[in-house]
Protein backbone atom coordinates (compact mmCIF):
# COMPACT_ATOMS: atom_id res chain seq x y z
CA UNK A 1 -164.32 -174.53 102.66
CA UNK A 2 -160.74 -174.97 101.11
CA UNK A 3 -158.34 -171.87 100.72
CA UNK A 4 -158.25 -170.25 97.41
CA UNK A 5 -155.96 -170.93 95.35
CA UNK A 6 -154.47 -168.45 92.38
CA UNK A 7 -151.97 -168.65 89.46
CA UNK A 8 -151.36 -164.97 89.30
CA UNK A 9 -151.86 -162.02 91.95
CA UNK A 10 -151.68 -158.19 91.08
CA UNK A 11 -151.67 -156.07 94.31
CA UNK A 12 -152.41 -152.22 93.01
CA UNK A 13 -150.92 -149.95 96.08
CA UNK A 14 -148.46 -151.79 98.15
CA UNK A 15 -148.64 -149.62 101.18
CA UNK A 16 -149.76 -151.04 104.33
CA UNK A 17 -152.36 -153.08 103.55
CA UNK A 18 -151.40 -154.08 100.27
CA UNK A 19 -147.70 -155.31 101.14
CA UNK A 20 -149.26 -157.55 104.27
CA UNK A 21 -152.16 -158.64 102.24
CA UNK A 22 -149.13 -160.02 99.78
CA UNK A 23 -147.52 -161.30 103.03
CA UNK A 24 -150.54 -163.33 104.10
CA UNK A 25 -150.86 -165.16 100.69
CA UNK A 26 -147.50 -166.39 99.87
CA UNK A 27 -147.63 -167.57 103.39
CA UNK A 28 -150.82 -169.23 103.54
CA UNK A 29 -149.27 -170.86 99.91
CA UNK A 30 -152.67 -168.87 98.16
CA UNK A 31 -150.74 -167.99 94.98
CA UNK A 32 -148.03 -168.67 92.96
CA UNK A 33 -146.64 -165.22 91.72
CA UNK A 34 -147.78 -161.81 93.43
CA UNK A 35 -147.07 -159.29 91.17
CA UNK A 36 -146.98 -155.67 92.66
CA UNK A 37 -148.21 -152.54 91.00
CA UNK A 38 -147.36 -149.00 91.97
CA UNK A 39 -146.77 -145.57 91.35
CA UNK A 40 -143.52 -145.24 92.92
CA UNK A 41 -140.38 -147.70 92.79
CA UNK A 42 -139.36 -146.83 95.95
CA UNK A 43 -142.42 -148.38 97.19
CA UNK A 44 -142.45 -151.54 95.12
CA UNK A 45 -138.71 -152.12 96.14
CA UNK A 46 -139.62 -151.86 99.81
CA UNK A 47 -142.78 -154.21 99.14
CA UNK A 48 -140.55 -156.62 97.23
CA UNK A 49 -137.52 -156.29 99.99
CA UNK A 50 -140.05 -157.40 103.12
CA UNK A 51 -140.98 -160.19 101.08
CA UNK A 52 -144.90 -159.28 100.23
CA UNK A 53 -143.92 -158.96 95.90
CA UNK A 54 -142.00 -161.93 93.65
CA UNK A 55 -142.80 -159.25 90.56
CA UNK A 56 -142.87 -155.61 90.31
CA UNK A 57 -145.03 -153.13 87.40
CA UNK A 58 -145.17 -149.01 87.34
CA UNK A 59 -147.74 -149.62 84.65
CA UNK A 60 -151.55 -150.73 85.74
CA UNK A 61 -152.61 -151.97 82.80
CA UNK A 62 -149.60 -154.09 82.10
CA UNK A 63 -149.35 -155.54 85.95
CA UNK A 64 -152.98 -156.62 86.26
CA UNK A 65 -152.76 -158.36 82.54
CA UNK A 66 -152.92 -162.28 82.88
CA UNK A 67 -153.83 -161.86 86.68
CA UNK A 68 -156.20 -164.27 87.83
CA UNK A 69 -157.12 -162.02 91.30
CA UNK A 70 -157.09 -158.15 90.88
CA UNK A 71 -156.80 -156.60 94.68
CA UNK A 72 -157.21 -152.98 94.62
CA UNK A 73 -155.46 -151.73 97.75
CA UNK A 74 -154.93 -148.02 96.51
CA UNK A 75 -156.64 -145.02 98.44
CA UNK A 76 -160.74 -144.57 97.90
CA UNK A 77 -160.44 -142.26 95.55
CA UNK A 78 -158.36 -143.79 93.25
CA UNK A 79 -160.54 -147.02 92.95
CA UNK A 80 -162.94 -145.89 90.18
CA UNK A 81 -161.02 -144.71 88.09
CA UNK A 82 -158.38 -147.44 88.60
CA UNK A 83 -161.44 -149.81 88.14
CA UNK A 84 -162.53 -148.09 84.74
CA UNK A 85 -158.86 -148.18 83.73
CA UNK A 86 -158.60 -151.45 84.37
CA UNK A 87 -161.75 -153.07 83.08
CA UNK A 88 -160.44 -153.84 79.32
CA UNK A 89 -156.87 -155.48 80.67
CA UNK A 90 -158.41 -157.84 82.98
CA UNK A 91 -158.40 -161.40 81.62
CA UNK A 92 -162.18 -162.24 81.43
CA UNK A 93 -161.60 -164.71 83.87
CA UNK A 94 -160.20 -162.76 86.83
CA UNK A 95 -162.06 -161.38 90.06
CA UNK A 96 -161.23 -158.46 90.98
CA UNK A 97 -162.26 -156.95 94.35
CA UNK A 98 -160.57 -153.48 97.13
CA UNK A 99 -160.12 -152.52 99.98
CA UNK A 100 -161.73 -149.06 100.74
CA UNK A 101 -163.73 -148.00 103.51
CA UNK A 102 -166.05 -146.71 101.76
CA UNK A 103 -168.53 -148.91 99.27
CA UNK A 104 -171.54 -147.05 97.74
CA UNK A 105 -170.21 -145.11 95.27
CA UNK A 106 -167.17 -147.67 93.78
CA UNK A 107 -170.00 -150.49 93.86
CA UNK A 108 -172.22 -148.77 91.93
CA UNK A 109 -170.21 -147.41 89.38
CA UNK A 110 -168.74 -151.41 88.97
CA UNK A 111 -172.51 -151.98 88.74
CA UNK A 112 -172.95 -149.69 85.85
CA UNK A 113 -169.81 -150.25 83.74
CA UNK A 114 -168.15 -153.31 84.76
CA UNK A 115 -170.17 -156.58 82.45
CA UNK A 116 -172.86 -158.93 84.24
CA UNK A 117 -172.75 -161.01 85.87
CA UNK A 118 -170.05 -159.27 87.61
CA UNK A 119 -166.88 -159.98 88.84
CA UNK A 120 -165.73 -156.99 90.96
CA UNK A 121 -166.48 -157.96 93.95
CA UNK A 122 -166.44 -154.69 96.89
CA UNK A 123 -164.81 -155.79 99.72
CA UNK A 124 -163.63 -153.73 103.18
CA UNK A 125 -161.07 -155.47 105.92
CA UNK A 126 -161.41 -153.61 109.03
CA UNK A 127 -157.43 -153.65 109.60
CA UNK A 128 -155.68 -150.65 109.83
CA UNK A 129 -153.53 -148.58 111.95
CA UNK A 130 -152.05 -145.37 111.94
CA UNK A 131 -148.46 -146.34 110.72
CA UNK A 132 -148.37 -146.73 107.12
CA UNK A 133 -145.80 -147.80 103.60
CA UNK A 134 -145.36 -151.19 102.95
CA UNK A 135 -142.06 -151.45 105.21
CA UNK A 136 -144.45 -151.92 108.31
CA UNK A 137 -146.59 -154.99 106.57
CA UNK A 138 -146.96 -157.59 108.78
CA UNK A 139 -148.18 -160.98 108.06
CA UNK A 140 -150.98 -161.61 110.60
CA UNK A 141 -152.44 -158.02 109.92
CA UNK A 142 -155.63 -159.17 108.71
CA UNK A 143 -155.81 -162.19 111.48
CA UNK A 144 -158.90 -161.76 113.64
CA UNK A 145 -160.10 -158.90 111.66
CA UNK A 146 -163.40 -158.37 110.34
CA UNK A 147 -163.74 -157.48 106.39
CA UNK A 148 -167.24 -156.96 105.02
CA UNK A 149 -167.62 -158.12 101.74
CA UNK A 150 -170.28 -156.53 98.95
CA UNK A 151 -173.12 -158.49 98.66
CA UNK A 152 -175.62 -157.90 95.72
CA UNK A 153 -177.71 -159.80 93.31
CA UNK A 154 -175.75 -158.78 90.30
CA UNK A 155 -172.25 -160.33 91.25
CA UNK A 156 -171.45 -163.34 89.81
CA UNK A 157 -171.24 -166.02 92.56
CA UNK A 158 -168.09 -167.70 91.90
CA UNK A 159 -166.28 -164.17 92.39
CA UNK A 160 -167.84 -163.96 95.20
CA UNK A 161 -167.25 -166.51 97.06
CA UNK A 162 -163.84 -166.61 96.16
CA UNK A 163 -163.34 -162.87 97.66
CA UNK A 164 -165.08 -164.61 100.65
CA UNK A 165 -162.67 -167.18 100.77
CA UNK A 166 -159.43 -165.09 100.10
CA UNK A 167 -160.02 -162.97 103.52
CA UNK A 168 -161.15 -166.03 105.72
CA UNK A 169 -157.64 -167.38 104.40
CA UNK A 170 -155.58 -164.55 105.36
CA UNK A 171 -157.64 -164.68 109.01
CA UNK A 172 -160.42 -162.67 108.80
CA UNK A 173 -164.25 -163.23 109.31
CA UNK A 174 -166.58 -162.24 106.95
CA UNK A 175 -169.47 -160.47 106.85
CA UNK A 176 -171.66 -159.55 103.79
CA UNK A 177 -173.61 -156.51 103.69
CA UNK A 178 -175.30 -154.29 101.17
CA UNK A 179 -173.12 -151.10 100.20
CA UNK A 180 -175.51 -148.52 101.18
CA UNK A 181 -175.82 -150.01 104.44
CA UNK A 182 -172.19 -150.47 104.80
CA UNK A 183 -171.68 -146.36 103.89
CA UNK A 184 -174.16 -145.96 106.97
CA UNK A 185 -172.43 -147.72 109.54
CA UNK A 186 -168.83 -146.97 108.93
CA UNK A 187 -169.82 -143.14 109.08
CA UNK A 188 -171.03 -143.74 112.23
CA UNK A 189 -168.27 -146.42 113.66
CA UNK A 190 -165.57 -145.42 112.02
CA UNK A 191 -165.36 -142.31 109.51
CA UNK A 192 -167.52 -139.52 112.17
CA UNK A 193 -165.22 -141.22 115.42
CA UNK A 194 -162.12 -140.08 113.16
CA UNK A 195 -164.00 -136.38 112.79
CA UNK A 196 -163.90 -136.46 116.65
CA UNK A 197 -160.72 -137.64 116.98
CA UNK A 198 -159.13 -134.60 114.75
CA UNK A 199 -161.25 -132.26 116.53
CA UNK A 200 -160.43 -133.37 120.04
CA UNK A 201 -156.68 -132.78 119.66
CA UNK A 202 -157.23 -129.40 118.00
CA UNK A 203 -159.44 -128.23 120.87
CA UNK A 204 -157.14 -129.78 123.23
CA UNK A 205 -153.51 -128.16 121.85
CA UNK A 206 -155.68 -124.87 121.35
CA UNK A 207 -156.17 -124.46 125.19
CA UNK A 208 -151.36 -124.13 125.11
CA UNK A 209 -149.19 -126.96 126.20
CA UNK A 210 -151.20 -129.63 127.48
CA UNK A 211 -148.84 -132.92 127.34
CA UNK A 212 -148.83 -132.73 131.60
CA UNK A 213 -152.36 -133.41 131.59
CA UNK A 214 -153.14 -135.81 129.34
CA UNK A 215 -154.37 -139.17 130.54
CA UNK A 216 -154.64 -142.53 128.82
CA UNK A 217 -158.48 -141.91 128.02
CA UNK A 218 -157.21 -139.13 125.67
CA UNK A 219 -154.44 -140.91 124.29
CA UNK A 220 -157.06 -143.46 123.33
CA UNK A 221 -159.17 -141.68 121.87
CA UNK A 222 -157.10 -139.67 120.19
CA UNK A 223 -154.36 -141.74 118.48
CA UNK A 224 -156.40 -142.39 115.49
CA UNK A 225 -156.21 -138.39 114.76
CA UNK A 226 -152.52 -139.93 114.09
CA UNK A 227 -153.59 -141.43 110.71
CA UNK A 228 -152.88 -139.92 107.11
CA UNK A 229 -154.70 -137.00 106.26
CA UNK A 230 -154.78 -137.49 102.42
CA UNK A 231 -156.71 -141.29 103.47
CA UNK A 232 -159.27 -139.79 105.58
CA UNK A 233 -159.65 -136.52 102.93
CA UNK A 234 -160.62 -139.31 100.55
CA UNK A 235 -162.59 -141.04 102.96
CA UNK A 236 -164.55 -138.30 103.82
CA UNK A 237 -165.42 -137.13 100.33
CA UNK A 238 -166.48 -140.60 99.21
CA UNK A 239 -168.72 -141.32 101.97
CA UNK A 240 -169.97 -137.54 102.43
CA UNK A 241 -173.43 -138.30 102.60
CA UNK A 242 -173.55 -140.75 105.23
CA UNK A 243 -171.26 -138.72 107.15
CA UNK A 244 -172.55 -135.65 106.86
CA UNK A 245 -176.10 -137.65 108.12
CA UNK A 246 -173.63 -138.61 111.00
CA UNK A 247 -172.70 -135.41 111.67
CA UNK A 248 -175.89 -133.94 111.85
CA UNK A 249 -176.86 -135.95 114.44
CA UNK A 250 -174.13 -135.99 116.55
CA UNK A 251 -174.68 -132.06 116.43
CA UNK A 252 -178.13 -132.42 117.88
CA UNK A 253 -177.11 -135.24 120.59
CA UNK A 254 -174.70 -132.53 121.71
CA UNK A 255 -177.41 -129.87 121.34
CA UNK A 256 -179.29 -131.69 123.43
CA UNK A 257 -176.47 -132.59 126.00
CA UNK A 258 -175.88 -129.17 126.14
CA UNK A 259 -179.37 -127.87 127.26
CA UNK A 260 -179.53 -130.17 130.63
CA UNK A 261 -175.72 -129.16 131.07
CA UNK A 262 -176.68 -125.68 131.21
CA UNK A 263 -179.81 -126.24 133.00
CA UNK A 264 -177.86 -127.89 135.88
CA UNK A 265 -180.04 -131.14 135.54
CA UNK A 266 -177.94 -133.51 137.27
CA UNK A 267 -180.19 -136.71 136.97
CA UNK A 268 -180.31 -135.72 133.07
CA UNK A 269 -176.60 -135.89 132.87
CA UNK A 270 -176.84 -138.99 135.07
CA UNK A 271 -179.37 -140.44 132.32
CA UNK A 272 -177.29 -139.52 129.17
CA UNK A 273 -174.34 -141.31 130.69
CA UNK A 274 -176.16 -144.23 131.59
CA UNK A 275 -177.42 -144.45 127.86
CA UNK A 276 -174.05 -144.83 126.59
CA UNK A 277 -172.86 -147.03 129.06
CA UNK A 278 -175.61 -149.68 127.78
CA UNK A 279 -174.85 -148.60 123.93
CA UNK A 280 -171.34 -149.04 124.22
CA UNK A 281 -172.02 -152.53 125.74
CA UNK A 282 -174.58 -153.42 122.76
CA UNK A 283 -172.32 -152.30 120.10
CA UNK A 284 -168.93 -154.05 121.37
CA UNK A 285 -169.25 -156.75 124.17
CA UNK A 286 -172.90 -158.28 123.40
């Protein structure tokens, strides 16, 4: 399948992933103009000095106007109401898609109010790290990535396959999924191991000064408790029902952890271990 190609660009939120998103089209030649939209001009000038904007906008309306692509890269909570903001500026023509971690909710409501057949099309690249602002974009952030990508009955289909197309450009595989599904497995993959993360290095610093002891295995596990607080707060809220599903059940594995820890029951320790040795292997090198 040929790369996309697009007149116009608007990038809402050029932090992160926003500025190397803008990085990966202009240079995989996907676009003509990228025009940047943001709150803050301190931002936009950062975006525009690393080389990820050719235009700049503080207004939403005005920046996605005459875009032919719409790429929402703002936090999760801002998306619906960016998207309802939005919705009367677009040209009828453009596609319009995000890139939030979270899918239920902002699909739905694009189900309800956005027109039919519809050309907001969810999407979620699984790039990220905990650094964040546009100045540490990098152009091959989205290379060997995975990005799931909404996939419904309502969506019109040249939208999306042309979301589709954008992130295989930019490097990514794609996978479609439906957005209830999608809520389900990122709580448990991604938005409950962030939970544990947080509460891992509060437990640990809790017990005084513990920097001598820590090992790599901590580090590791640890560093994404690194990441922004306000992102994961939004996270969190807009996925709270999966999560809190996730939670739940990771209380009762522990429960039950608990009861053959206290019983003593070596080969039941043994057993749990062994469980999560083979699920580990399922979920990542199979």
């Amino acid at each position: 399948m040929a790369p996309p190609h697009f007149e116009r660009v608007a990038i809402v939120g050029v932090g992160l992933l926003g500025a190397s998103l803008g990085l990966a089209i202009k240079a995989n030649a996907l676009a003509d103009c990228i025009m940047g939209v943001g709150r803050r001009q301190s931002s936009l000038d950062q975006a525009k000095a690393v080389g990820a904007l050719n235009e700049m906008s503080l207004s939403l309306r005005e920046g996605v106007r005459d875009a032919d692509l719409v790429v929402l890269a703002t936090p999760a909570a801002y998306i619906i109401p960016a998207l309802d903001e939005i919705r009367t500026s677009c040209a009828p023509h453009a596609i319009v898609t995000d890139v939030a971690s979270t899918k239920e909710a902002i699909c739905n409501h694009a189900q309800a109010t956005w027109p039919t057949p519809r050309r907001f099309v969810g999407s979620h690249p699984m790039a990220g790290s905990e650094k964040f602002g546009p100045i540490h974009g990098r152009v091959d952030f989205y290379q060997d990535t995975v990005c799931l990508v909404e996939n419904q009955p309502d969506l019109d289909p040249q939208a999306h396959q042309q979301v589709c197309a954008l992130w295989r450009a930019v490097g990514a595989r794609v996978v479609e999924v439906e957005p209830k599904q999608h809520d389900a497995m990122l709580a448990r993959t991604s938005h409950l191991p962030h939970v544990l993360a947080a509460v891992m290095a509060d437990l640990a610093v809790q017990q005084g000064d513990v920097r001598a002891v820590i090992g790599n295995g901590f580090r590791d596990f640890t560093r994404i408790a690194a990441s922004r607080p306000e992102v994961w707060r939004d996270i969190c809220v807009t996925n709270h029902a999966a999560l809190s599903d996730s939670v739940q059940e990771l209380v009762q594995a522990l429960n039950q952890f608990d009861e053959v820890l206290r019983t003593e029951d070596a080969a039941a320790v043994e057993a749990f271990f062994a469980r999560g040795n083979v699920a580990r292997r399922k979920a990542v090198e199979e």
